[in-house]
C-alpha atoms as a PDB file:
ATOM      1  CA  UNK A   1     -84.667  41.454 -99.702  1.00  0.00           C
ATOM      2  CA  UNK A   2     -82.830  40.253-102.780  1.00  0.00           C
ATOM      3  CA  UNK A   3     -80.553  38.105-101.042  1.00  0.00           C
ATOM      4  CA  UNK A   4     -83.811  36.460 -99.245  1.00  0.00           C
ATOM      5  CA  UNK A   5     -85.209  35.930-102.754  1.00  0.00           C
ATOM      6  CA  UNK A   6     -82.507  34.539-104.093  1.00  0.00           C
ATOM      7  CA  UNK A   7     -83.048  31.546-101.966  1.00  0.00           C
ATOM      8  CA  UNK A   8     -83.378  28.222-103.637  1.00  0.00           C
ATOM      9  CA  UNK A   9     -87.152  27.519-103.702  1.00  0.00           C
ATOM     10  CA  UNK A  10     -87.924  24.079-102.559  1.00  0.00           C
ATOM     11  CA  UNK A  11     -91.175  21.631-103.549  1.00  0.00           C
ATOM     12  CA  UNK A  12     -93.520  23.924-100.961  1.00  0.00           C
ATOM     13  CA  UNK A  13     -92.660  26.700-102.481  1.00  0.00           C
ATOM     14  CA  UNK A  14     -95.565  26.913-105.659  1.00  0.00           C
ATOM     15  CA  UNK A  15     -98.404  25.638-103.249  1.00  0.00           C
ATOM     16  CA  UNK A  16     -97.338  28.653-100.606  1.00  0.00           C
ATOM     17  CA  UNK A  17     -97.255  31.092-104.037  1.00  0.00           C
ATOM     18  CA  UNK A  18    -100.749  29.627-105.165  1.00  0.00           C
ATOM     19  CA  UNK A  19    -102.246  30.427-102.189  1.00  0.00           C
ATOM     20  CA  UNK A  20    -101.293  33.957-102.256  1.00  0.00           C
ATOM     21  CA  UNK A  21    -102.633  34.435-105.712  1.00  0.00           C
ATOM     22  CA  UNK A  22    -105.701  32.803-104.379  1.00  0.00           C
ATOM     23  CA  UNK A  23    -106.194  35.270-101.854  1.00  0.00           C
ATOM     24  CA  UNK A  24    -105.600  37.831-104.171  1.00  0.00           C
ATOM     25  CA  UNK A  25    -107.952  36.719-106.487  1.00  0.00           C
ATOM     26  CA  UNK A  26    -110.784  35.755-104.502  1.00  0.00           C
ATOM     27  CA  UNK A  27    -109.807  39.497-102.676  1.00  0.00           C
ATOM     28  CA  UNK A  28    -110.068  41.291-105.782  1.00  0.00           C
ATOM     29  CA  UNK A  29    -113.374  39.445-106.522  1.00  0.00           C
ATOM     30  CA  UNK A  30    -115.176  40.413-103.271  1.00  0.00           C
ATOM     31  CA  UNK A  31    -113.855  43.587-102.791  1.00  0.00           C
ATOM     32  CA  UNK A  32    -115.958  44.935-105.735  1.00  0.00           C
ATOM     33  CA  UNK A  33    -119.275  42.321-105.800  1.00  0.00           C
ATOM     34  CA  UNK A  34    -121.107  43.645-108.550  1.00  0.00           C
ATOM     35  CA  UNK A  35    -118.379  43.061-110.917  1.00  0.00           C
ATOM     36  CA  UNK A  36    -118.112  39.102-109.454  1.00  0.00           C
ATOM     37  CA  UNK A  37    -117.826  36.453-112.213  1.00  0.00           C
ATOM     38  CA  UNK A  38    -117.030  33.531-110.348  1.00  0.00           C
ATOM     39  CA  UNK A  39    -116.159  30.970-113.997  1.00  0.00           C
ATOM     40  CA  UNK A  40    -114.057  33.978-115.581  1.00  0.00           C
ATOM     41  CA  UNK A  41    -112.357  34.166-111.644  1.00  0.00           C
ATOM     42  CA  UNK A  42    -111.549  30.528-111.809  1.00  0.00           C
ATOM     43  CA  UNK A  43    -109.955  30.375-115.100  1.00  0.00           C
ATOM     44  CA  UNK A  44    -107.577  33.189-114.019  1.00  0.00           C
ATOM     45  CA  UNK A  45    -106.786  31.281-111.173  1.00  0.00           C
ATOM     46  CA  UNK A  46    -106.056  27.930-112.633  1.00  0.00           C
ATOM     47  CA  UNK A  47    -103.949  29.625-115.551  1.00  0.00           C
ATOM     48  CA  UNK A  48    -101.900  32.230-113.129  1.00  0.00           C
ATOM     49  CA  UNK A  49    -101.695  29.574-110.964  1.00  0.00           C
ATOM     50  CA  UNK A  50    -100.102  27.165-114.092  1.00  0.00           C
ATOM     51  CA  UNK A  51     -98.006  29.663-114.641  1.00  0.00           C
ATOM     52  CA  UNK A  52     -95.827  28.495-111.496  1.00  0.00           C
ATOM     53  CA  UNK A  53     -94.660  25.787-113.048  1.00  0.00           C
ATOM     54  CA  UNK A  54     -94.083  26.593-115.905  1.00  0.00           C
ATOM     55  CA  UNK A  55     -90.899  28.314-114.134  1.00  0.00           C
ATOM     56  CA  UNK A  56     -89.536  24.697-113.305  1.00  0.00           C
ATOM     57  CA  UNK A  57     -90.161  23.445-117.356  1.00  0.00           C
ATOM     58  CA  UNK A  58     -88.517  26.087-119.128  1.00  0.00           C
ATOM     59  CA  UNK A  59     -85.546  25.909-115.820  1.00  0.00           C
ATOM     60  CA  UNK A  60     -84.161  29.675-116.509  1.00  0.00           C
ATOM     61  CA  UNK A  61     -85.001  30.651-112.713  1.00  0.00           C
ATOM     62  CA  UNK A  62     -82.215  28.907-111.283  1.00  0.00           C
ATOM     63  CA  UNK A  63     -84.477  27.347-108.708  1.00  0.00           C
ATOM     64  CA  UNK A  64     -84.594  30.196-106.757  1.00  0.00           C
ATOM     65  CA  UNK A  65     -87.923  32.808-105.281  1.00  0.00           C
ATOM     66  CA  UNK A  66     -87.113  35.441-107.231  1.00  0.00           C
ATOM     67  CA  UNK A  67     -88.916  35.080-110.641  1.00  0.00           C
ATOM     68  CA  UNK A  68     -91.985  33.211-108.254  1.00  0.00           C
ATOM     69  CA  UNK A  69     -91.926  36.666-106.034  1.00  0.00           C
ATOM     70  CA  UNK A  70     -92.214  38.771-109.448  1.00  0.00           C
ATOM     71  CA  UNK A  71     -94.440  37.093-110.588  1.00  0.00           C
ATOM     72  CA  UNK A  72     -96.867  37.125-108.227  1.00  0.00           C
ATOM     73  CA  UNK A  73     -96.187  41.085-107.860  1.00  0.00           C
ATOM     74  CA  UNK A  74     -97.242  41.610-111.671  1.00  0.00           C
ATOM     75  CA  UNK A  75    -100.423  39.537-111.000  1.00  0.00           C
ATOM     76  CA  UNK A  76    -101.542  41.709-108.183  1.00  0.00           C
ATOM     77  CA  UNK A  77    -100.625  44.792-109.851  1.00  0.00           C
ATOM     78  CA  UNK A  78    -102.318  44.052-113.370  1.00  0.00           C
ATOM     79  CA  UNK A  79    -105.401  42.287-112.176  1.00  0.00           C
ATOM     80  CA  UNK A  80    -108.336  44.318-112.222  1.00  0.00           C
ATOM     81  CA  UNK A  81    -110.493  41.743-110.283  1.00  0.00           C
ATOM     82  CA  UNK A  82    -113.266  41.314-113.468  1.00  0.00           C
ATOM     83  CA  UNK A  83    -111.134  39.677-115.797  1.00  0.00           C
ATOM     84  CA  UNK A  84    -112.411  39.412-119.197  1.00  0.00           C
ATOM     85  CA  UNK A  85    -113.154  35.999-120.157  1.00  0.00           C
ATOM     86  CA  UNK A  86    -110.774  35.906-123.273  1.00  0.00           C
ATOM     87  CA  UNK A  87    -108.447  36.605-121.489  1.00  0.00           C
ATOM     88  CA  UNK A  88    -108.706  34.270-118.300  1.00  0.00           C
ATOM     89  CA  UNK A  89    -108.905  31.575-121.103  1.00  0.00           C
ATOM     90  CA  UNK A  90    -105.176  33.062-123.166  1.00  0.00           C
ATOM     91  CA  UNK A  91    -103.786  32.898-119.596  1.00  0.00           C
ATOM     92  CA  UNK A  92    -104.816  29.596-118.947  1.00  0.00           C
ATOM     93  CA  UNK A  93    -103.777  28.018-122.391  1.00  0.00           C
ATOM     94  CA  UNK A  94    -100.876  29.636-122.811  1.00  0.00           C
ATOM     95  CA  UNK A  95     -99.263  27.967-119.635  1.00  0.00           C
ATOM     96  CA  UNK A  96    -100.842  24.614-121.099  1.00  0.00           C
ATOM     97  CA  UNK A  97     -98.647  25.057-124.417  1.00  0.00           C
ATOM     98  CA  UNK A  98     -95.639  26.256-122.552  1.00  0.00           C
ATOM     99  CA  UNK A  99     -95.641  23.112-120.321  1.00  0.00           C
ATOM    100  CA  UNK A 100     -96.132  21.330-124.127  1.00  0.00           C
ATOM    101  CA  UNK A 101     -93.426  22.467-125.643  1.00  0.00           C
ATOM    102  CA  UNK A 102     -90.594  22.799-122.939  1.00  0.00           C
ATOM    103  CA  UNK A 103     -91.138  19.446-121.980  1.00  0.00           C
ATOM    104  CA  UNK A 104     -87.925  17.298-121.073  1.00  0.00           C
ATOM    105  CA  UNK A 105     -89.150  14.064-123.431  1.00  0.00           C
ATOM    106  CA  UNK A 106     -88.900  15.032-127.117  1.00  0.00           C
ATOM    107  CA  UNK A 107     -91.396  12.653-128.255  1.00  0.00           C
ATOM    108  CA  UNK A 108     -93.837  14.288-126.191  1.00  0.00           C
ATOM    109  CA  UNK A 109     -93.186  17.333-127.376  1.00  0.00           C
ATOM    110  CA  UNK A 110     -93.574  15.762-131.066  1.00  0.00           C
ATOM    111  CA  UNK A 111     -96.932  14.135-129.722  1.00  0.00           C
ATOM    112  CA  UNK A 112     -98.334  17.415-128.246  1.00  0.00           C
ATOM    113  CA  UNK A 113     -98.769  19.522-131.733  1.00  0.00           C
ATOM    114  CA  UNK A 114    -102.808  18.352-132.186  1.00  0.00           C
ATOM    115  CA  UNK A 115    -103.191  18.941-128.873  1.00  0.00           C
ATOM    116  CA  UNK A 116    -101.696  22.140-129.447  1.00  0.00           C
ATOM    117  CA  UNK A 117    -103.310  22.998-132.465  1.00  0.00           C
ATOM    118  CA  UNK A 118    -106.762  22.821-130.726  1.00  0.00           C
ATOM    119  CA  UNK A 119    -105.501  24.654-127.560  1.00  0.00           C
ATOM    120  CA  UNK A 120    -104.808  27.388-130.144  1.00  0.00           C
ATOM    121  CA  UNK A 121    -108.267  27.014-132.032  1.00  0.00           C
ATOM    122  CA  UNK A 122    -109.958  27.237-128.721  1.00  0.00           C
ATOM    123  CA  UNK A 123    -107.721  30.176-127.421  1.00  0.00           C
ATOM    124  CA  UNK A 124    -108.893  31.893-131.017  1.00  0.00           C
ATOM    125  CA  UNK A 125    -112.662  31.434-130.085  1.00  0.00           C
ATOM    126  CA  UNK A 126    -112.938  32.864-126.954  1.00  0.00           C
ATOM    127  CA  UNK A 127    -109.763  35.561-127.686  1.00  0.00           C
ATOM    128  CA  UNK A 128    -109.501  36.210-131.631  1.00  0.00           C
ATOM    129  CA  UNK A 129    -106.437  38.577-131.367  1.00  0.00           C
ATOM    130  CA  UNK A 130    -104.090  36.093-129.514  1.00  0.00           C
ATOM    131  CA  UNK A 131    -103.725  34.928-133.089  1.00  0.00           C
ATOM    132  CA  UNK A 132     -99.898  35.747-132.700  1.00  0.00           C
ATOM    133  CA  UNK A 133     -99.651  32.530-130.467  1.00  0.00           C
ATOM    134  CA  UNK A 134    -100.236  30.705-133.688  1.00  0.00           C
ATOM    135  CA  UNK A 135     -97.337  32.164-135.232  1.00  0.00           C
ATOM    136  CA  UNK A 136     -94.926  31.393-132.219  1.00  0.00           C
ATOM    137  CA  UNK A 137     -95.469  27.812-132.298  1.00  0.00           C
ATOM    138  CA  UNK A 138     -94.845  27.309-136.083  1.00  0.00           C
ATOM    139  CA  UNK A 139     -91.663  29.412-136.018  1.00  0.00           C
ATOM    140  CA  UNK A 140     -91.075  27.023-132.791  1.00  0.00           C
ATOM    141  CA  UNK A 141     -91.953  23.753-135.194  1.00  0.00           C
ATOM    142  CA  UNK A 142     -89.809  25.676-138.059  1.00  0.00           C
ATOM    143  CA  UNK A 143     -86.733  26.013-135.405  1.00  0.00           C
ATOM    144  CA  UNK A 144     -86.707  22.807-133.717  1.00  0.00           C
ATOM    145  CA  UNK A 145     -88.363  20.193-135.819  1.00  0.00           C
ATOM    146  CA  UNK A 146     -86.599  17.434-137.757  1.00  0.00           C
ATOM    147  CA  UNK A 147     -90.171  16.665-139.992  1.00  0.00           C
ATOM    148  CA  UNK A 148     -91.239  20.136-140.025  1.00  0.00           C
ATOM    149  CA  UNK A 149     -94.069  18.696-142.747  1.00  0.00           C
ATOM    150  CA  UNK A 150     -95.498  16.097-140.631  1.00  0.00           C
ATOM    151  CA  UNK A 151     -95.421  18.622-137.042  1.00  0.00           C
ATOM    152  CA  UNK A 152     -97.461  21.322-139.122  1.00  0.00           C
ATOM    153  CA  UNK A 153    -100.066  18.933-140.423  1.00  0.00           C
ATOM    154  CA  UNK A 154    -100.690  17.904-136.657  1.00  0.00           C
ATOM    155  CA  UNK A 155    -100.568  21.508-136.016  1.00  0.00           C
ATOM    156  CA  UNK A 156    -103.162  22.232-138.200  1.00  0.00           C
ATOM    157  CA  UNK A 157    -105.289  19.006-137.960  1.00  0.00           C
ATOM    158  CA  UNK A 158    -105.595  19.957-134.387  1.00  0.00           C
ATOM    159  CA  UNK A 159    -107.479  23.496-135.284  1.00  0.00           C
ATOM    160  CA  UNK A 160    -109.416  21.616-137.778  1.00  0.00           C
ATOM    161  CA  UNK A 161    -111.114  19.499-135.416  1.00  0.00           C
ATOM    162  CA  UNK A 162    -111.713  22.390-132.963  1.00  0.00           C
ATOM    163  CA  UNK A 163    -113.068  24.826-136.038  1.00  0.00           C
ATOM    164  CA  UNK A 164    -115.465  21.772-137.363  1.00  0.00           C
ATOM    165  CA  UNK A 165    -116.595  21.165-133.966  1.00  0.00           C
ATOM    166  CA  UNK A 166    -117.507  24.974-132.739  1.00  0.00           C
ATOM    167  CA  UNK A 167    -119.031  25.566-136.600  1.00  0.00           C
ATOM    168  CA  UNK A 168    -120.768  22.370-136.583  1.00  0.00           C
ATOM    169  CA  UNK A 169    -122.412  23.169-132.624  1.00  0.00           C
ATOM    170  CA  UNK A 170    -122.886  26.768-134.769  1.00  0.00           C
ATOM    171  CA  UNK A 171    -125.429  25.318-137.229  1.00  0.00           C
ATOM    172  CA  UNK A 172    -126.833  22.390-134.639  1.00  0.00           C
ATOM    173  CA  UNK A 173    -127.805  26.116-132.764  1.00  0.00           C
ATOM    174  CA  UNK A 174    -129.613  27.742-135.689  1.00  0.00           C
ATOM    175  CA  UNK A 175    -126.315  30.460-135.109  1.00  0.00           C
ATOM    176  CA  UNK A 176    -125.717  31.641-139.015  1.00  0.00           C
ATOM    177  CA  UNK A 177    -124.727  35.200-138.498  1.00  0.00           C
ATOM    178  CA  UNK A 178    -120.972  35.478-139.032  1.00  0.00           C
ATOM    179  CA  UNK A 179    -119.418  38.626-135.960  1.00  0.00           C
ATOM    180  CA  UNK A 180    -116.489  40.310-137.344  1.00  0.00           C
ATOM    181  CA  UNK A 181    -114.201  40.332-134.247  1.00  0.00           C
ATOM    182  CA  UNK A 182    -113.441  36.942-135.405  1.00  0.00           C
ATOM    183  CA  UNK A 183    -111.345  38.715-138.095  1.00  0.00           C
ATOM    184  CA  UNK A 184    -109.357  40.971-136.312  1.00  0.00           C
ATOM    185  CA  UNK A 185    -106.817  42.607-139.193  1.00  0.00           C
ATOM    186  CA  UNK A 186    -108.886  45.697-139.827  1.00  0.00           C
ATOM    187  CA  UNK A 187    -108.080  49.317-138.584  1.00  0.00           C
ATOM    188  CA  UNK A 188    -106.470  49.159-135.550  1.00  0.00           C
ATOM    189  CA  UNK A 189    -106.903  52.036-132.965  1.00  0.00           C
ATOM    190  CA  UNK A 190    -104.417  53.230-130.636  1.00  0.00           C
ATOM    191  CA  UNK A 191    -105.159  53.980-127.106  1.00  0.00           C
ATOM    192  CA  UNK A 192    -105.955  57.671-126.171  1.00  0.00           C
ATOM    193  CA  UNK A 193    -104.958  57.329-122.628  1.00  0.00           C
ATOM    194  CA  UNK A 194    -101.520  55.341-121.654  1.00  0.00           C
ATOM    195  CA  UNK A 195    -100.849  57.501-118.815  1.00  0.00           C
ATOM    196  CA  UNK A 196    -101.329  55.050-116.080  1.00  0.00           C
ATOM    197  CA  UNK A 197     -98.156  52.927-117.831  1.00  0.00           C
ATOM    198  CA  UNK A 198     -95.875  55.583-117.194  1.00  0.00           C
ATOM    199  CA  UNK A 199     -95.625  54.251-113.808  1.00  0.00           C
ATOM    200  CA  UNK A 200     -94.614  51.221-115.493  1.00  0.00           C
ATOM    201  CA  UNK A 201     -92.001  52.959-117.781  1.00  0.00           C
ATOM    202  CA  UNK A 202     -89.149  51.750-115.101  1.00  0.00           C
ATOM    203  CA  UNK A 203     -89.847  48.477-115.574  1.00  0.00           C
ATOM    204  CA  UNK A 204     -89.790  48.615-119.312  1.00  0.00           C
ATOM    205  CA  UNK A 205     -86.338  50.280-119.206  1.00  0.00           C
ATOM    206  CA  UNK A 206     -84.846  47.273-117.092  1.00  0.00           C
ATOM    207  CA  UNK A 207     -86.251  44.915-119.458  1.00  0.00           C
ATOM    208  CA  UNK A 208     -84.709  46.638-122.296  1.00  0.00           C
ATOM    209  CA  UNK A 209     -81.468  46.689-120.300  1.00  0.00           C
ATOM    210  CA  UNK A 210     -82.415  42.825-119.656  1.00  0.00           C
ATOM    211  CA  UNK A 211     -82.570  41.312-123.782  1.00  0.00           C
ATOM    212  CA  UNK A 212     -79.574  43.687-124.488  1.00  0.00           C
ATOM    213  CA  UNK A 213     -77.493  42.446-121.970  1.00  0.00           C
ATOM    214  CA  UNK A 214     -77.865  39.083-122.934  1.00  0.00           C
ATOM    215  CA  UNK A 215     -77.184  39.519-126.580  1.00  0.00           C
ATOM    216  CA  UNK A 216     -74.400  41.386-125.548  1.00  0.00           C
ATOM    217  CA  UNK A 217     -72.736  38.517-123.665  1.00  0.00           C
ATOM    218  CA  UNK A 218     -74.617  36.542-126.370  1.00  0.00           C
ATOM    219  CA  UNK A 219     -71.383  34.191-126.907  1.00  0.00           C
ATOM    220  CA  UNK A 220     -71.040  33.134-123.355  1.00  0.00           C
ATOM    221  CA  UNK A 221     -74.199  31.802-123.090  1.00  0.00           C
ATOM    222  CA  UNK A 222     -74.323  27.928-123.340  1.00  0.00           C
ATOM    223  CA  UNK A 223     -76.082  26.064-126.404  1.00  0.00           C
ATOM    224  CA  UNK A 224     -79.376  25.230-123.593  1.00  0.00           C
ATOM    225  CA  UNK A 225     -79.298  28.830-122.353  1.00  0.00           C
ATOM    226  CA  UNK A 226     -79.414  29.960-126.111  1.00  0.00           C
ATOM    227  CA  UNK A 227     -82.252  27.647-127.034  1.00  0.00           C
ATOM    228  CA  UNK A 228     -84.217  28.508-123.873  1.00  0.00           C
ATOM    229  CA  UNK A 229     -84.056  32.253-123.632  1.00  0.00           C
ATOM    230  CA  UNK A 230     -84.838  32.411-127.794  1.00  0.00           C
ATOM    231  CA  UNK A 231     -88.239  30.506-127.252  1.00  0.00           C
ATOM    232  CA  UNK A 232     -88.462  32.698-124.488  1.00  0.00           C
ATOM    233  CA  UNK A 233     -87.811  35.967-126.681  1.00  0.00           C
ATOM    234  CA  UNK A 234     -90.351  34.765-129.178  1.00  0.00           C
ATOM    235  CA  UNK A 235     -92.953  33.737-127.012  1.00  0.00           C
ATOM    236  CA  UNK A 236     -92.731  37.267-125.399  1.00  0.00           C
ATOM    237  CA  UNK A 237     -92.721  39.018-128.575  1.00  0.00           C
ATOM    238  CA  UNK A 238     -96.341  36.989-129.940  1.00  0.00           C
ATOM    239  CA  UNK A 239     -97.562  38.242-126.734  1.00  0.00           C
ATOM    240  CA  UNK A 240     -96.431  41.610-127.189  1.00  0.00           C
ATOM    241  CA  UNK A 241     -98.064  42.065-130.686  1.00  0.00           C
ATOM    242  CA  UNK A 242    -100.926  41.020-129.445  1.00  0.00           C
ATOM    243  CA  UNK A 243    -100.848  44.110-126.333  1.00  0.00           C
ATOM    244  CA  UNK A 244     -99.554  46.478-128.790  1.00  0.00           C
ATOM    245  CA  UNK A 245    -102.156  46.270-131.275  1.00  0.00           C
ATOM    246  CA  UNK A 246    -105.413  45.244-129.489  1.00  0.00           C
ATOM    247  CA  UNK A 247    -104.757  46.302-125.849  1.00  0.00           C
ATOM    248  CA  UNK A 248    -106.602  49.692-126.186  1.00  0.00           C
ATOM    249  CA  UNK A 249    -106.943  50.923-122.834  1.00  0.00           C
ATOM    250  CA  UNK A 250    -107.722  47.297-121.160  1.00  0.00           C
ATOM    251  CA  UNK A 251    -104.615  47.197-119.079  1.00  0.00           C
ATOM    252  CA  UNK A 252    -105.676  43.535-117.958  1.00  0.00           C
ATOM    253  CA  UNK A 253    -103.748  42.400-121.560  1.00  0.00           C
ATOM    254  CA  UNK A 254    -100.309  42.872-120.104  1.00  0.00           C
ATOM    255  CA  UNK A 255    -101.285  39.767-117.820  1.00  0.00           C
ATOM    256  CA  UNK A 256    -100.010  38.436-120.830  1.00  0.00           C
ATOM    257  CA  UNK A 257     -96.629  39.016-120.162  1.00  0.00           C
ATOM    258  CA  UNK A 258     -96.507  38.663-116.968  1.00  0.00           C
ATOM    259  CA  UNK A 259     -94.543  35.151-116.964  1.00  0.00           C
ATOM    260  CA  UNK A 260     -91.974  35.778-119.149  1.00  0.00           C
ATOM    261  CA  UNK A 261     -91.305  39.427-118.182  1.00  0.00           C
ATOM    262  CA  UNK A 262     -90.584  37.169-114.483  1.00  0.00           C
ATOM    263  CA  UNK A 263     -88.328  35.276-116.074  1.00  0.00           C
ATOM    264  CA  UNK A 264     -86.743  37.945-118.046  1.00  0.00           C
ATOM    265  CA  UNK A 265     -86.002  40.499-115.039  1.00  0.00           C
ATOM    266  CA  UNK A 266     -84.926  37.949-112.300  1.00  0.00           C
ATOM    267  CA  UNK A 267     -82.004  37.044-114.822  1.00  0.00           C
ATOM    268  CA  UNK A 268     -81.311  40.184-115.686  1.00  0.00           C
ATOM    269  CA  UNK A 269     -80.755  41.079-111.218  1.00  0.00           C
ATOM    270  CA  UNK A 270     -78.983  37.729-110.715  1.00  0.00           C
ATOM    271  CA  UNK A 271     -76.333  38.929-113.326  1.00  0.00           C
ATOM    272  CA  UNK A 272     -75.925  42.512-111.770  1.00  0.00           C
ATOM    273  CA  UNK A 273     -72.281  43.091-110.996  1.00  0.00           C
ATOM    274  CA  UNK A 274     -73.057  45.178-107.921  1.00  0.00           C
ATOM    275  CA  UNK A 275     -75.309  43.726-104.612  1.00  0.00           C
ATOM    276  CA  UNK A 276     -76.993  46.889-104.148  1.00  0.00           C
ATOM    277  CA  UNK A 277     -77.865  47.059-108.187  1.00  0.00           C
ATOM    278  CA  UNK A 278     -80.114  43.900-107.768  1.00  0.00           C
ATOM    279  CA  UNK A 279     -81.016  45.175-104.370  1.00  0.00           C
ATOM    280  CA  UNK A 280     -82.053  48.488-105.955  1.00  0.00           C
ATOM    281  CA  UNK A 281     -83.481  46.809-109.070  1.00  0.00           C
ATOM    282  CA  UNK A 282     -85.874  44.830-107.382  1.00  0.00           C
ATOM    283  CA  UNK A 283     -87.026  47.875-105.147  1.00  0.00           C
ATOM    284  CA  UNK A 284     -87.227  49.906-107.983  1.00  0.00           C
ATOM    285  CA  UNK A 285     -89.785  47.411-109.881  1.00  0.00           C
ATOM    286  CA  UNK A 286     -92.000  47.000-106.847  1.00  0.00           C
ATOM    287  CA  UNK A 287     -92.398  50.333-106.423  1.00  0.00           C
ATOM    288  CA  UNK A 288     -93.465  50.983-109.745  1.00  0.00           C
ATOM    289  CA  UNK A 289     -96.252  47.950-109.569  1.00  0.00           C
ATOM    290  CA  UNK A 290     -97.514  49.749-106.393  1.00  0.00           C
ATOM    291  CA  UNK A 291     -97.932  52.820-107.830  1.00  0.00           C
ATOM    292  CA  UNK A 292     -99.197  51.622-110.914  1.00  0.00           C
ATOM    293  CA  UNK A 293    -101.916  49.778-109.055  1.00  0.00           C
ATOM    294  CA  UNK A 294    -102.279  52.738-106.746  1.00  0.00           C
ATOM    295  CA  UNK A 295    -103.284  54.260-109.836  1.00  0.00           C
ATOM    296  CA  UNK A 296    -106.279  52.581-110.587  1.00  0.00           C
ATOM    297  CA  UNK A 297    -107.838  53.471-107.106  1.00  0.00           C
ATOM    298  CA  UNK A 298    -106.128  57.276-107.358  1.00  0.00           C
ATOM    299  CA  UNK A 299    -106.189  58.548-110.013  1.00  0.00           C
ATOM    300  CA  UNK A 300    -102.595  60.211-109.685  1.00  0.00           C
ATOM    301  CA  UNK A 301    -102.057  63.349-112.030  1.00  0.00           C
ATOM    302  CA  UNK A 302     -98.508  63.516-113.568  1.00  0.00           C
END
């Protein structure tokens, strides 16, 4: 199966992959009608479905099925079919602002930071603790920004016209009460049940395995690879805070990850010495989706 996936995808490819996830999405949906929210369904969709090619702008797949495949297997195994809202919308603007900022032309990049800066706003409002996302792209401006000044001012003139807008719709609206999940640093609880992600703990080893082989053979790596597979590490680890400390027991966070856990792993089989490692690799972390999704329908007693 590895060696099919390992195929280089060709310009059919993402429109045969987005069809599968609509399936599974629109399966999910019906499968379960009470729980149908059609706008929160069609978010999802349009920001997993982003998240395709986002593959060919960051160019660490090597053109090849693999990370697509994966992918697609972490959707349908973390997608509980009533997606929260918030988190539809994170999905969906986070594969905007990685298209943004891996683009090829660097003044478009340069252009993109009000645009950016509102994405983030608006990602705030309807998701309050993907606030780490904020922090990744001013690192990003910090690392790779010749007028670090000027990019931050866009930055942040770019949430300015978002928060003005939503608080001046707030008072057109008579709305004068202030919620406090917009200020989401207070105690944080952790989760009382994390068994179901011990089904997932295979996965998290090979990653592990994954970011410390690459540091290992840091030195090899070319200056592009480098640059890429840093962003990548950072963008990973804003969404990672963001599981860690607000994911509770909604599972549906680690959607989060999804994309650049893809990324991540198919490297990490494509630079296996051994043909039956990858082979066994990629068994090994379809096997654990299944059962973790198996799981949620089970209820399987360790």
């Amino acid at each position: 199966m590895f060696r099919l996936l390992s195929k280089e995808s060709n310009i059919f490819s993402i429109p045969v992959y987005i069809g599968v996830l609509l399936l599974i999405v629109i399966g999910f949906n019906f499968l379960d009608l009470s729980t149908l929210d059609f706008f929160s369904a069609v978010i999802t969709f349009a920001g997993v479905a982003m998240g395709y090619f986002c593959f060919n702008t960051i160019a660490l797949n090597y053109q090849t099925h693999l990370p697509l495949f994966l992918y697609t297997a972490f959707i349908f195994a973390l997608y509980p079919g009533d997606l929260d809202i918030g988190i539809a919308v994170s999905l969906f603007t986070n594969s905007i602002i990685l298209i943004l900022l891996t683009n090829v032309d660097i003044s478009v990049r340069k252009n993109s930071y009000p645009l950016v800066g509102a994405i983030l706003a608006l990602n705030f409002i309807f998701l309050p603790t993907t606030w780490p996302m904020s922090i990744f792209v001013i690192f990003h401006i910090f690392g790779t920004s010749d007028r670090i000044g000027l990019h931050l001012f866009r930055l942040f003139y770019g949430m300015f016209l978002i928060a003005l807008s939503y608080f001046g719709l707030a008072y057109m609206l008579d709305l004068n009460s202030w919620n406090p999940t917009y200020f989401p640093f207070g105690d944080f609880t952790p989760s009382e049940n994390l068994e179901p992600l011990i089904w997932l703990i295979p996965v998290a080893v090979l990653l592990l395995h994954a970011v410390m082989d690459h540091f290992r053979h840091f030195n090899k790596k070319s200056p592009v690879s480098k640059f890429k597979y840093t962003f990548l590490l950072i963008f990973s680890l804003a969404q990672l805070i963001t599981v860690v400390l607000y994911m509770g027991n909604n599972f549906e966070y680690l959607l989060l990850m999804a994309f650049p856990v893809s990324v991540i792993l198919s490297r990490m089989l494509k630079f296996l010495p051994k043909y039956w490692m990858r082979e066994c690799g990629l068994w090994l972390i379809i096997i654990s989706l299944i059962i973790f999704k198996l799981h949620g329908y089970y209820n399987f007693n360790i």
